[in-house]
PDB file of N, CA and C in Angstrom:
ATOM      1  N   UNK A   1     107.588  95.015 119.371  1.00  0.00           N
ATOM      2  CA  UNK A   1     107.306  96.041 118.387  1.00  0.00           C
ATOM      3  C   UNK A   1     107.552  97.433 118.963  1.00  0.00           C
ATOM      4  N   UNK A   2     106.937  98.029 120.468  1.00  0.00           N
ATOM      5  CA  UNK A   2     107.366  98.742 120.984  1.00  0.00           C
ATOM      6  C   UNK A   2     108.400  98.804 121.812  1.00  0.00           C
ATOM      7  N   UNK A   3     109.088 100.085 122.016  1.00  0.00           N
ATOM      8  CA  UNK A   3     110.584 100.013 123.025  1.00  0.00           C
ATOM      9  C   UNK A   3     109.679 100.203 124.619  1.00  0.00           C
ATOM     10  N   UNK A   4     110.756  99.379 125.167  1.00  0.00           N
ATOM     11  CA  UNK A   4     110.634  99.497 126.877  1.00  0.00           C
ATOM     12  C   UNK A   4     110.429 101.077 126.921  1.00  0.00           C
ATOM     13  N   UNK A   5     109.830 101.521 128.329  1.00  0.00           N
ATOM     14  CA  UNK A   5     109.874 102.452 128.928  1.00  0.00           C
ATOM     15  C   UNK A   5     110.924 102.879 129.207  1.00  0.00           C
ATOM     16  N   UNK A   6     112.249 102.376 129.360  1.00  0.00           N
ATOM     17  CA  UNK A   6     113.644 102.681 129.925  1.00  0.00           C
ATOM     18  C   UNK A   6     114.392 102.885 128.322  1.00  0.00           C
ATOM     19  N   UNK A   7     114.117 102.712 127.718  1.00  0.00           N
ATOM     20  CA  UNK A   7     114.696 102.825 126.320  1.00  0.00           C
ATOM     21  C   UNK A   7     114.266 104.339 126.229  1.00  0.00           C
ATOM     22  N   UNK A   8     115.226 105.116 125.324  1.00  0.00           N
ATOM     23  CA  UNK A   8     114.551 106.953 124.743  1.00  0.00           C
ATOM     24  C   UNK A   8     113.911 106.587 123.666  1.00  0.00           C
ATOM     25  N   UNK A   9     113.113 107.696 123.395  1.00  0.00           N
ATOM     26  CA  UNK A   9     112.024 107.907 122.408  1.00  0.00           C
ATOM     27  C   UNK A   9     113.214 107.448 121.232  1.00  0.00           C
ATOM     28  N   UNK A  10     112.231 107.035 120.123  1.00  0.00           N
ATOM     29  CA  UNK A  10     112.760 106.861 118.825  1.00  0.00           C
ATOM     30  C   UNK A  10     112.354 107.947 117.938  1.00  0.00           C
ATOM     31  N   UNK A  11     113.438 108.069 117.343  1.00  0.00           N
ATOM     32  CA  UNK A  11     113.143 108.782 116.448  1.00  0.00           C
ATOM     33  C   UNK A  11     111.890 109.218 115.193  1.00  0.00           C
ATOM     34  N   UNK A  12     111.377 110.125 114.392  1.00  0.00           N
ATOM     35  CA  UNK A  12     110.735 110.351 114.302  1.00  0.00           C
ATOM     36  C   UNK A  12     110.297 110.183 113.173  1.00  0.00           C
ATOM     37  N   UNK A  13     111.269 109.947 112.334  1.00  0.00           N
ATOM     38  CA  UNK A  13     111.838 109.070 111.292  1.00  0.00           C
ATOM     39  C   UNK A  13     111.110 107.687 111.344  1.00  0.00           C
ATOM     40  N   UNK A  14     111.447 107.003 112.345  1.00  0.00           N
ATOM     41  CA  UNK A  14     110.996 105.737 112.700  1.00  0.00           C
ATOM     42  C   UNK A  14     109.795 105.477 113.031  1.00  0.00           C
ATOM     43  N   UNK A  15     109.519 106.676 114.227  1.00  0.00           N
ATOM     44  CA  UNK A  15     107.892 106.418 114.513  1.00  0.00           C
ATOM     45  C   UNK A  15     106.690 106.111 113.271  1.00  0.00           C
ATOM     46  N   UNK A  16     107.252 107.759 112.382  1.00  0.00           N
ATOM     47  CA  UNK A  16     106.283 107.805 111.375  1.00  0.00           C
ATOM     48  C   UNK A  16     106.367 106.127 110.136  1.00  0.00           C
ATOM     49  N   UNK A  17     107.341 106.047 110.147  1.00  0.00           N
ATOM     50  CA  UNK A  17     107.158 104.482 109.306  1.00  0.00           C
ATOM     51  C   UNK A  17     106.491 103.211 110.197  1.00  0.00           C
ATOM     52  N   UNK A  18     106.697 103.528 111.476  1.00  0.00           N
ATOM     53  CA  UNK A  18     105.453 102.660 112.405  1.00  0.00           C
ATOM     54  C   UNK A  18     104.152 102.877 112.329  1.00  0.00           C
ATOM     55  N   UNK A  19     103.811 104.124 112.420  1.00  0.00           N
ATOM     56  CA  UNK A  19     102.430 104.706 112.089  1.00  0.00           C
ATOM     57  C   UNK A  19     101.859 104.261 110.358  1.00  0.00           C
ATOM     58  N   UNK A  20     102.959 104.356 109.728  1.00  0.00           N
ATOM     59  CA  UNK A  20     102.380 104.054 107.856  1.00  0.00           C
ATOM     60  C   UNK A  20     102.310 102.066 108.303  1.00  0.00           C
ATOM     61  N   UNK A  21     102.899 101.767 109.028  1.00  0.00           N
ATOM     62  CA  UNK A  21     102.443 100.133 108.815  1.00  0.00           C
ATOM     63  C   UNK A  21     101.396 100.005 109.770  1.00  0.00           C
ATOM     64  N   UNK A  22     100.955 100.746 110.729  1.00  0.00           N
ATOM     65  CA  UNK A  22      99.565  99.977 111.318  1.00  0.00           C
ATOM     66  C   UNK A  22      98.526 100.984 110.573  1.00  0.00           C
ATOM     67  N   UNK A  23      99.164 101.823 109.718  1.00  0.00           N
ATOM     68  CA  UNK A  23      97.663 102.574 109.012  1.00  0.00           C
ATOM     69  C   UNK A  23      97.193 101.223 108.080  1.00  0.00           C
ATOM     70  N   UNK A  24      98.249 100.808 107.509  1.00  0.00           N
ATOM     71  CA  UNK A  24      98.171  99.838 106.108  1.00  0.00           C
ATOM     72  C   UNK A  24      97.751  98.614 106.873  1.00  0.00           C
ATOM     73  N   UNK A  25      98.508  98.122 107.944  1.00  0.00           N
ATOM     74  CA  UNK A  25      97.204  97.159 108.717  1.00  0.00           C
ATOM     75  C   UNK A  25      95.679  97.241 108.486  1.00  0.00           C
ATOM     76  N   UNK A  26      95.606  98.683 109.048  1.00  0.00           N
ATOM     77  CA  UNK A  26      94.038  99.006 109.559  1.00  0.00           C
ATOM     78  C   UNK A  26      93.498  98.948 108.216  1.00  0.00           C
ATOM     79  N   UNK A  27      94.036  99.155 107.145  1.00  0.00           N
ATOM     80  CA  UNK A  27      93.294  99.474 105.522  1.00  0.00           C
ATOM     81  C   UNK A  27      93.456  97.729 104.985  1.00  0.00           C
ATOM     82  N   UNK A  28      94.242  97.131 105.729  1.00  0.00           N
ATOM     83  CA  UNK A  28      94.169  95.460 104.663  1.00  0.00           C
ATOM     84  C   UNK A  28      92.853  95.006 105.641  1.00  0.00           C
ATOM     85  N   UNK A  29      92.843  95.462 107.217  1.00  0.00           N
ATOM     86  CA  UNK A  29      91.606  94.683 107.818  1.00  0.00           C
ATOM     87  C   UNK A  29      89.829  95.715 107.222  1.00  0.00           C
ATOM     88  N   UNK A  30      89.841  96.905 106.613  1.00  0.00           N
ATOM     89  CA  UNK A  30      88.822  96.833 106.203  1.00  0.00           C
ATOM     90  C   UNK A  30      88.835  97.000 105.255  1.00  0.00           C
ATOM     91  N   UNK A  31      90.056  96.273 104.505  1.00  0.00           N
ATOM     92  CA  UNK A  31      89.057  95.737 102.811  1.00  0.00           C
ATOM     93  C   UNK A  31      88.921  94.639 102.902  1.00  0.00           C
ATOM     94  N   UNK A  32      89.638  93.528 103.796  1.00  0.00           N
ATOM     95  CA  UNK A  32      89.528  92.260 104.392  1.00  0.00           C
ATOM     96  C   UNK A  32      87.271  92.454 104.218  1.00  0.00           C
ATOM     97  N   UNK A  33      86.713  92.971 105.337  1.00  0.00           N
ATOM     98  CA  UNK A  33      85.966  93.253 105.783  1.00  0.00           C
ATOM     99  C   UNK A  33      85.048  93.900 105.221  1.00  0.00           C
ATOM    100  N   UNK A  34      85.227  94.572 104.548  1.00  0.00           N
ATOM    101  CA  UNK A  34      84.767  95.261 103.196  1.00  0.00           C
ATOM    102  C   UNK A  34      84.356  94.038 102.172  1.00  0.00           C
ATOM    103  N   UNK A  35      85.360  93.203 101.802  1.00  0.00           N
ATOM    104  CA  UNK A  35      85.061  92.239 100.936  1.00  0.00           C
ATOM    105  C   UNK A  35      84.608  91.397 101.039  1.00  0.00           C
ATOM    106  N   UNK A  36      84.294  91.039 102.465  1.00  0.00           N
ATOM    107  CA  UNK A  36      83.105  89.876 103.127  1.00  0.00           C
ATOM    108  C   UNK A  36      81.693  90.098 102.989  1.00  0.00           C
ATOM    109  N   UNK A  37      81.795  91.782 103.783  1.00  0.00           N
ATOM    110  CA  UNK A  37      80.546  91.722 103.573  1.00  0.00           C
ATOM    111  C   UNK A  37      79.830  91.661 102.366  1.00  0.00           C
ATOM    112  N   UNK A  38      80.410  92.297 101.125  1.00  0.00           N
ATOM    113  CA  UNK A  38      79.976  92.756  99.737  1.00  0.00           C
ATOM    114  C   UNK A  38      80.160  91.298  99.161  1.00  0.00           C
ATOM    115  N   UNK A  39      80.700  90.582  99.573  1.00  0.00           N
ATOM    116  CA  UNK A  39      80.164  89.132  99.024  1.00  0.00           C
ATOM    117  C   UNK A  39      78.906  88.591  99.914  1.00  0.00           C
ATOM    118  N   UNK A  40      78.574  88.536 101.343  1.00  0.00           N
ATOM    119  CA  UNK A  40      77.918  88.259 102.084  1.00  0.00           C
ATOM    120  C   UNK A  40      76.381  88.618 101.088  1.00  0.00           C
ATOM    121  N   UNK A  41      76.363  90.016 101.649  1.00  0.00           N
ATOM    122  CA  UNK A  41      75.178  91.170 100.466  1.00  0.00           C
ATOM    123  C   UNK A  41      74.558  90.158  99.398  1.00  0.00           C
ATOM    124  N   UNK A  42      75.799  90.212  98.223  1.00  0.00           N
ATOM    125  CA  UNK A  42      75.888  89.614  97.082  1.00  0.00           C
ATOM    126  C   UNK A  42      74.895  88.413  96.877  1.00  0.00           C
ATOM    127  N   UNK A  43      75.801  87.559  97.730  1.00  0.00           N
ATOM    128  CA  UNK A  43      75.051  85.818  97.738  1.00  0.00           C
ATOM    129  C   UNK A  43      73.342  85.951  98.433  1.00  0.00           C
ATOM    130  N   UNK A  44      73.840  86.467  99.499  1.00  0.00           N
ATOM    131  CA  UNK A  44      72.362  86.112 100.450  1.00  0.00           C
ATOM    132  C   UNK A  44      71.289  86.519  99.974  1.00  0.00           C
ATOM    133  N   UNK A  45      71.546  88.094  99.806  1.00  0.00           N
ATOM    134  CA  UNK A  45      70.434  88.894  99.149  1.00  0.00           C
ATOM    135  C   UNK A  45      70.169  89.441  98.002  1.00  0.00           C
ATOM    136  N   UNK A  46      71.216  89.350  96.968  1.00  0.00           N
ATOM    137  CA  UNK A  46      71.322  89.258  95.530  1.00  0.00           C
ATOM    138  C   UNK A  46      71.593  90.664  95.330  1.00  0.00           C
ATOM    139  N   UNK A  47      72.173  91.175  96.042  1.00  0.00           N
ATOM    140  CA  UNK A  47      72.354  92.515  96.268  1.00  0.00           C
ATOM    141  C   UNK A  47      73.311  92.892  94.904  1.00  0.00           C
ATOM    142  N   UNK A  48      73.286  94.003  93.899  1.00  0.00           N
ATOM    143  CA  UNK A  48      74.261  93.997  93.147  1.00  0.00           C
ATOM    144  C   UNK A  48      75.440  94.329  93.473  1.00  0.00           C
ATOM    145  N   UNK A  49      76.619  94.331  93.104  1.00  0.00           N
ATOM    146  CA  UNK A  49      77.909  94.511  93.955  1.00  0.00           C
ATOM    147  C   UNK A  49      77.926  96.163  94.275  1.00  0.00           C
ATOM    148  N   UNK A  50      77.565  96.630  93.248  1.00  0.00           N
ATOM    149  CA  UNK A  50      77.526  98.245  94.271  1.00  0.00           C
ATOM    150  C   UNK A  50      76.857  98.413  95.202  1.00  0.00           C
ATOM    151  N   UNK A  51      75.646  97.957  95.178  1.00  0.00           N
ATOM    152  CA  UNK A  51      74.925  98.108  96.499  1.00  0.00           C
ATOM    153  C   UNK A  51      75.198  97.082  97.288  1.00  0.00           C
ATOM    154  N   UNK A  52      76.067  95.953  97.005  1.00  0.00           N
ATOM    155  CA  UNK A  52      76.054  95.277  98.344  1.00  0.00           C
ATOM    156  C   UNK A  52      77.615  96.086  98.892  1.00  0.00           C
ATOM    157  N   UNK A  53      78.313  96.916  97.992  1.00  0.00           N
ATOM    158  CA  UNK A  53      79.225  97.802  98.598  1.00  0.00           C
ATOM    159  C   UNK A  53      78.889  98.600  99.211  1.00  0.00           C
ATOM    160  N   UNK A  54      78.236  99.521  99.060  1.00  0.00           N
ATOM    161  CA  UNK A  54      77.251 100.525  99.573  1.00  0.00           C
ATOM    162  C   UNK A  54      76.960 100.161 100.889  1.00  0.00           C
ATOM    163  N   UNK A  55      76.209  98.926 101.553  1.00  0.00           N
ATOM    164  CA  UNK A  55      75.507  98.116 102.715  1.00  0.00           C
ATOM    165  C   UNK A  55      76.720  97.774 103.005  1.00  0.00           C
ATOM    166  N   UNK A  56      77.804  97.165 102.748  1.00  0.00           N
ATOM    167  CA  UNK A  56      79.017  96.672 103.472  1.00  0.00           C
ATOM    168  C   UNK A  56      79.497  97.600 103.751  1.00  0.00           C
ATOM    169  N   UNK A  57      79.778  98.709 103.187  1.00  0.00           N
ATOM    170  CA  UNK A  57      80.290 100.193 103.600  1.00  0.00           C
ATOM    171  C   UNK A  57      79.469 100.781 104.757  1.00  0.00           C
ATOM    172  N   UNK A  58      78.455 100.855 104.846  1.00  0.00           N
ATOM    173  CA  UNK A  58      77.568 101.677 105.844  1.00  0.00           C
ATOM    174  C   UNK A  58      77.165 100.715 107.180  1.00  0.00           C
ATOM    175  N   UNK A  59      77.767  99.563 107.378  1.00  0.00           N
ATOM    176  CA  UNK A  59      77.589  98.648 108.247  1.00  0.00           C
ATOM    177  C   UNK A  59      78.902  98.812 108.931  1.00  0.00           C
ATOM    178  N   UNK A  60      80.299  98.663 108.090  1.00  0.00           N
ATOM    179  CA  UNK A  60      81.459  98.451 108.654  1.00  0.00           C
ATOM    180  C   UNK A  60      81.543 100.081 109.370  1.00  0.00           C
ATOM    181  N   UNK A  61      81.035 100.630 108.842  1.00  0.00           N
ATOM    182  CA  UNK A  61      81.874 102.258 109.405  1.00  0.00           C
ATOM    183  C   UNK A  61      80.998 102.710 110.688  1.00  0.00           C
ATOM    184  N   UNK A  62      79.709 101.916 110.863  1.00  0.00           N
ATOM    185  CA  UNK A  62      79.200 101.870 112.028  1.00  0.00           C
ATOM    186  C   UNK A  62      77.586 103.155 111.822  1.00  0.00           C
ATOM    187  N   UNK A  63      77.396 103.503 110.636  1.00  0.00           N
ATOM    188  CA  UNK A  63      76.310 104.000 109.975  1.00  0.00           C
ATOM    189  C   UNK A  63      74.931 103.335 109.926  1.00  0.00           C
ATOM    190  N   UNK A  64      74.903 101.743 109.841  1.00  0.00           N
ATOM    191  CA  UNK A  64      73.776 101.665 110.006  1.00  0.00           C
ATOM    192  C   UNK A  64      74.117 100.940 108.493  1.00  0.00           C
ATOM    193  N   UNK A  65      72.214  99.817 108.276  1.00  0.00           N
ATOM    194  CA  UNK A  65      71.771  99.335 106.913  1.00  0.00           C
ATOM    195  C   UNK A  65      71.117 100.609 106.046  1.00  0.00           C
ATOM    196  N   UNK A  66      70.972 100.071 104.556  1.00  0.00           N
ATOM    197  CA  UNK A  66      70.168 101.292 103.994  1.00  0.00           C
ATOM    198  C   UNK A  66      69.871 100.781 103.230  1.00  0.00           C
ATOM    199  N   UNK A  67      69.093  98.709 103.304  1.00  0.00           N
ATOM    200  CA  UNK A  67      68.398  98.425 102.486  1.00  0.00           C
ATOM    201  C   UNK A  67      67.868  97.216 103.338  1.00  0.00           C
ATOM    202  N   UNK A  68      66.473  97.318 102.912  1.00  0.00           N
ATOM    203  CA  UNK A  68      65.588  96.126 103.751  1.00  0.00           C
ATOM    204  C   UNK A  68      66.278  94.489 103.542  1.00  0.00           C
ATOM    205  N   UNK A  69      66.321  93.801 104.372  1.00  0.00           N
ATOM    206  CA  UNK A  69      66.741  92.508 104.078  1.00  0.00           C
ATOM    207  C   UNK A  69      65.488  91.816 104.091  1.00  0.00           C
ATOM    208  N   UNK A  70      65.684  90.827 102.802  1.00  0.00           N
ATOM    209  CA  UNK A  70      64.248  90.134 102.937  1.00  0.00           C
ATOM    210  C   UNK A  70      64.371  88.765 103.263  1.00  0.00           C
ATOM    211  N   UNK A  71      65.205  87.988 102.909  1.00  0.00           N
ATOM    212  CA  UNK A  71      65.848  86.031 102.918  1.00  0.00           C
ATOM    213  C   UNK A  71      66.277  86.075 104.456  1.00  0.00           C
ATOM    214  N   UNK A  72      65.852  84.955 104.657  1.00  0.00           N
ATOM    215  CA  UNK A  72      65.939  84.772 106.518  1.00  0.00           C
ATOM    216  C   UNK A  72      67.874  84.670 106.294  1.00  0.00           C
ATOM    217  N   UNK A  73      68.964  84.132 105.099  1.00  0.00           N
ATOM    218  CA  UNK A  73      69.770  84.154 105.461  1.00  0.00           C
ATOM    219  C   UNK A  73      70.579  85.508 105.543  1.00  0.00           C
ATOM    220  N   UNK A  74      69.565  86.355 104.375  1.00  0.00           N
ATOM    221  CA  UNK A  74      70.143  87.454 104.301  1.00  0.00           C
ATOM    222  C   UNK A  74      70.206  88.280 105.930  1.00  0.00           C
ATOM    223  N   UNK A  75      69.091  88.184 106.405  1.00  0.00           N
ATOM    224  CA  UNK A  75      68.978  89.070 107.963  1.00  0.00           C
ATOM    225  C   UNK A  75      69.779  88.425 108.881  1.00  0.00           C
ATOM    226  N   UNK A  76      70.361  87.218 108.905  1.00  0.00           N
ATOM    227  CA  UNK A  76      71.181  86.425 109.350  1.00  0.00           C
ATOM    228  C   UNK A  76      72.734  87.029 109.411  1.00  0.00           C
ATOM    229  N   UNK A  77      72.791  86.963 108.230  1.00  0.00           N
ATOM    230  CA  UNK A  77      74.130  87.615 107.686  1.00  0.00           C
ATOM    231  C   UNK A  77      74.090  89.106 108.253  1.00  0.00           C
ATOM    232  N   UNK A  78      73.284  89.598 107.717  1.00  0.00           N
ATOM    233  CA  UNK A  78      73.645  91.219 108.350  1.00  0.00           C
ATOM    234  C   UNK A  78      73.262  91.471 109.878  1.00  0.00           C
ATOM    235  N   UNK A  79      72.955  90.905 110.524  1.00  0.00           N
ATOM    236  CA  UNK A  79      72.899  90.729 111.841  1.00  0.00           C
ATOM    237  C   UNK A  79      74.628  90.940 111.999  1.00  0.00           C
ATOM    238  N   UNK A  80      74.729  89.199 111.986  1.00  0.00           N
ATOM    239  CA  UNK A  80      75.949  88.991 112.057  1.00  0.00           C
ATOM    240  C   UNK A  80      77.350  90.038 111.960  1.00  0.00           C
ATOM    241  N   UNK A  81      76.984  90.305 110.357  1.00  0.00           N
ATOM    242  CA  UNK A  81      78.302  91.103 109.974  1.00  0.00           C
ATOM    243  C   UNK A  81      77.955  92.577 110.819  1.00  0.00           C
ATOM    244  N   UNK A  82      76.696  92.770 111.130  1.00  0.00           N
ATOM    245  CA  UNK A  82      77.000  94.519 112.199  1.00  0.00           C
ATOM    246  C   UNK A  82      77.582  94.045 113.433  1.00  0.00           C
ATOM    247  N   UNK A  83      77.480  92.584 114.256  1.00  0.00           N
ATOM    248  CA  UNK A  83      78.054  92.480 115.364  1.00  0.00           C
ATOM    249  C   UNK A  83      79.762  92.518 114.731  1.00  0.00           C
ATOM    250  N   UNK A  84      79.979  92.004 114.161  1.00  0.00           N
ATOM    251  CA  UNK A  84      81.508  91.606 113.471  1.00  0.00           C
ATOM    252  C   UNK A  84      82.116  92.861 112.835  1.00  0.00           C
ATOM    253  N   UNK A  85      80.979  93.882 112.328  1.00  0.00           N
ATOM    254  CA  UNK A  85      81.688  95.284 112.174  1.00  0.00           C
ATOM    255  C   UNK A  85      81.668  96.296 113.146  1.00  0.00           C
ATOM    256  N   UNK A  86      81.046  96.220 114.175  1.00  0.00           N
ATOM    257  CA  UNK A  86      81.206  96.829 115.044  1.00  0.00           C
ATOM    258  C   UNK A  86      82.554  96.713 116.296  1.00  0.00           C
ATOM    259  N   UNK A  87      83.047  95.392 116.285  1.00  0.00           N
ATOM    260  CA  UNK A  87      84.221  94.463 116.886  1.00  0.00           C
ATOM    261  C   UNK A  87      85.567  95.187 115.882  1.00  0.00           C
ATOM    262  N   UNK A  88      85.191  94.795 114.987  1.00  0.00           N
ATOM    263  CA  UNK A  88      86.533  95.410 113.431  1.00  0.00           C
ATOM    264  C   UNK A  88      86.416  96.951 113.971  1.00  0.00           C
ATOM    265  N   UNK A  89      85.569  97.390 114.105  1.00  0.00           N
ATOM    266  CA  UNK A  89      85.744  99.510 113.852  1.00  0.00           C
ATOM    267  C   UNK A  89      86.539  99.734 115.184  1.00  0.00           C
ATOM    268  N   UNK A  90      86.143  98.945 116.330  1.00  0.00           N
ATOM    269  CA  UNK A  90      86.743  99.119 117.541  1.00  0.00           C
ATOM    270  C   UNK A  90      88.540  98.752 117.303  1.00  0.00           C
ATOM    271  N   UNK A  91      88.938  97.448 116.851  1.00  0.00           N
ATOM    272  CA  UNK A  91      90.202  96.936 116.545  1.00  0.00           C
ATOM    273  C   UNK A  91      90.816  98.146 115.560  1.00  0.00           C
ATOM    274  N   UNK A  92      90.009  97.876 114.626  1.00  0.00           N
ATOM    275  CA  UNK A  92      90.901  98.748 113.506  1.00  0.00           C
ATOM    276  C   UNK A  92      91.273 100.232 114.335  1.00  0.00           C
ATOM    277  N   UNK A  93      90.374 101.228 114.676  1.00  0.00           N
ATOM    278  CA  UNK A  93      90.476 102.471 115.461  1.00  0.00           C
ATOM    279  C   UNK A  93      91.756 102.070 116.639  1.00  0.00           C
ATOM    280  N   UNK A  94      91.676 100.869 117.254  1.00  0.00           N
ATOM    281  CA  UNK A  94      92.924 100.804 118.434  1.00  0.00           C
ATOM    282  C   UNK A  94      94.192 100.251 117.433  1.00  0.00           C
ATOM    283  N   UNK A  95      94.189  99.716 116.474  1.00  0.00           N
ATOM    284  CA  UNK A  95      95.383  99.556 115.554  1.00  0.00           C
ATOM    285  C   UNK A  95      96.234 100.398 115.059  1.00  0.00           C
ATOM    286  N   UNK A  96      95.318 101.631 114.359  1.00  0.00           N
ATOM    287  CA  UNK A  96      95.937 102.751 113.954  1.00  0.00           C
ATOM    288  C   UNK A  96      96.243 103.794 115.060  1.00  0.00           C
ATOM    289  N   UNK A  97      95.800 103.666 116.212  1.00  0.00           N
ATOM    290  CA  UNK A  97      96.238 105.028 117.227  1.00  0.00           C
ATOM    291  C   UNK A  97      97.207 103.979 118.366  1.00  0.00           C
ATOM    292  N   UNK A  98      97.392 102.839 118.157  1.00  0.00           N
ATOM    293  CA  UNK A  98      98.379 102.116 118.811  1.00  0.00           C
ATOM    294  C   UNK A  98      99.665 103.225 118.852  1.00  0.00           C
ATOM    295  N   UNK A  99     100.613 103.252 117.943  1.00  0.00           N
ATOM    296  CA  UNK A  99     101.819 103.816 118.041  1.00  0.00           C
ATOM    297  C   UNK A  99     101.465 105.419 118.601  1.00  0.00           C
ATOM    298  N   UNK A 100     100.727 105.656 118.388  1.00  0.00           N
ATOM    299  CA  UNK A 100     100.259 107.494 119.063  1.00  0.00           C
ATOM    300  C   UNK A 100     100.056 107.585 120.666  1.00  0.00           C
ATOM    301  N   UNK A 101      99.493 106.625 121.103  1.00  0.00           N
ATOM    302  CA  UNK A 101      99.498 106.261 122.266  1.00  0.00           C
ATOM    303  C   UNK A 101     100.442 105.805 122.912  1.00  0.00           C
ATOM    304  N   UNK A 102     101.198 104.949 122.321  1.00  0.00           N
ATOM    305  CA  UNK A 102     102.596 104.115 122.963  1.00  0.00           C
ATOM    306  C   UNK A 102     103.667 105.732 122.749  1.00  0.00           C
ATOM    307  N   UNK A 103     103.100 106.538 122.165  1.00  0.00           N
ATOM    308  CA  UNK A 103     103.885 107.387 121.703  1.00  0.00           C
ATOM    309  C   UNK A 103     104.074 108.200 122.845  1.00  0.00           C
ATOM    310  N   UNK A 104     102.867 109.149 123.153  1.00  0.00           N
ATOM    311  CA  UNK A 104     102.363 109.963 123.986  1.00  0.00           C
ATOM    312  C   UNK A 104     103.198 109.338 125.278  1.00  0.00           C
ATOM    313  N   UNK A 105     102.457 108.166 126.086  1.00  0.00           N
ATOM    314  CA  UNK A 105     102.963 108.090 126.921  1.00  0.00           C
ATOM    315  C   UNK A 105     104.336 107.125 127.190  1.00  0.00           C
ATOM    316  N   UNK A 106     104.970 106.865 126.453  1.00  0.00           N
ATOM    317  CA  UNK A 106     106.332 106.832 126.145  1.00  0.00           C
ATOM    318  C   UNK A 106     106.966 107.828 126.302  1.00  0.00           C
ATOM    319  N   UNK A 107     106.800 109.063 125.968  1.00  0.00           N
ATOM    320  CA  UNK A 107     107.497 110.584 126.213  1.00  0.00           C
ATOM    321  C   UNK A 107     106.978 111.322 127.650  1.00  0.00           C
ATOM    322  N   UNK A 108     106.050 110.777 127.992  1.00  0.00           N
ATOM    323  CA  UNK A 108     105.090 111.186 129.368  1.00  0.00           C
ATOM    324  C   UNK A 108     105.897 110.572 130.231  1.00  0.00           C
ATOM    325  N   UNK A 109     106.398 109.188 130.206  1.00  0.00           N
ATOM    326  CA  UNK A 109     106.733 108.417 131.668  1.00  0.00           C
ATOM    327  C   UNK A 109     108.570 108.895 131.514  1.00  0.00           C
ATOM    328  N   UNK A 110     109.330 109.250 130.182  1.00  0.00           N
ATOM    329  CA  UNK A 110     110.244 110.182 130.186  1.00  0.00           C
ATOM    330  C   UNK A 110     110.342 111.175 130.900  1.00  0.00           C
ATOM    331  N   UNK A 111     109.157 112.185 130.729  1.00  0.00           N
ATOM    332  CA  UNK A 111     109.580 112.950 131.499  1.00  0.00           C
ATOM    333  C   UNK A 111     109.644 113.111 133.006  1.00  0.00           C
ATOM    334  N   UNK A 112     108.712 112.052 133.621  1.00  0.00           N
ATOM    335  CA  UNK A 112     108.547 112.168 134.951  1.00  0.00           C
ATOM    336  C   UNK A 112     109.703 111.501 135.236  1.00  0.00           C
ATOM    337  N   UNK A 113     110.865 110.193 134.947  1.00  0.00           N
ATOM    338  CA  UNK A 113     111.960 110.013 134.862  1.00  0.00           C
ATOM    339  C   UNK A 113     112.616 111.376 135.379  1.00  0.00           C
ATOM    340  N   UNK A 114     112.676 112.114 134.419  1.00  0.00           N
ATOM    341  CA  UNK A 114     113.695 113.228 134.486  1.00  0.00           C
ATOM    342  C   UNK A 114     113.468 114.100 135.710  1.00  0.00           C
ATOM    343  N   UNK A 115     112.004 113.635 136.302  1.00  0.00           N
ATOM    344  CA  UNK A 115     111.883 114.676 137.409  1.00  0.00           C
ATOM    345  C   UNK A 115     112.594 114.165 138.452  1.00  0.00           C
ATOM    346  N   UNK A 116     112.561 112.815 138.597  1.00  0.00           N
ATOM    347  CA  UNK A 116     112.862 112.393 139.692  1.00  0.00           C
ATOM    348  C   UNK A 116     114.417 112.414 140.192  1.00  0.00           C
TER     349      UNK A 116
END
């Protein structure tokens, strides 16, 4: 997906259509994630779908709950899904700054090339 170090920078043209497909990655893995939990919510704790959007929203983005769980499966589940959204915020965040990074120092180990 990325060019060797010995390869020149790509164009910019190109980069930016690399950057629009791991943004759209990062947005299919948290509605992926988004839509688990707000079914999770839903079933366990009878949560209505806005508010189990609301709680799937404020869990995945790393905010915290903002409604008591009462059903042993419900506290189960949201246990769960904060370890599993906290894993996703980390992935998704290194998904989308992937190409910015490969970017950066892709043009960094260029230039020290040129020094030598």
């Amino acid at each position: 997906m990325f060019e060797h170090r010995k390869e020149p920078l790509i164009p910019r043209s190109i980069f930016l259509k690399r950057l629009a497909r791991s943004i759209g990655a990062a947005l299919l893995l948290i509605s992926i994630s988004l839509g688990l939990g707000m079914l999770g919510y839903h079933e366990f704790e009878k949560l209505s779908w806005i508010d189990a959007y609301i709680e799937a929203a404020m869990i995945l983005s790393g905010m915290g709950p903002t409604s008591t769980m009462y059903t042993t499966y419900g506290k189960l589940f949201s246990g769960s899904y904060a370890l599993y959204s906290g894993l996703m915020l980390i992935l998704i965040i290194g998904v989308m700054l992937a190409p910015i990074a490969h970017r950066f120092f892709h043009k960094f180990h260029l230039e020290l090339d040129d020094e030598d």
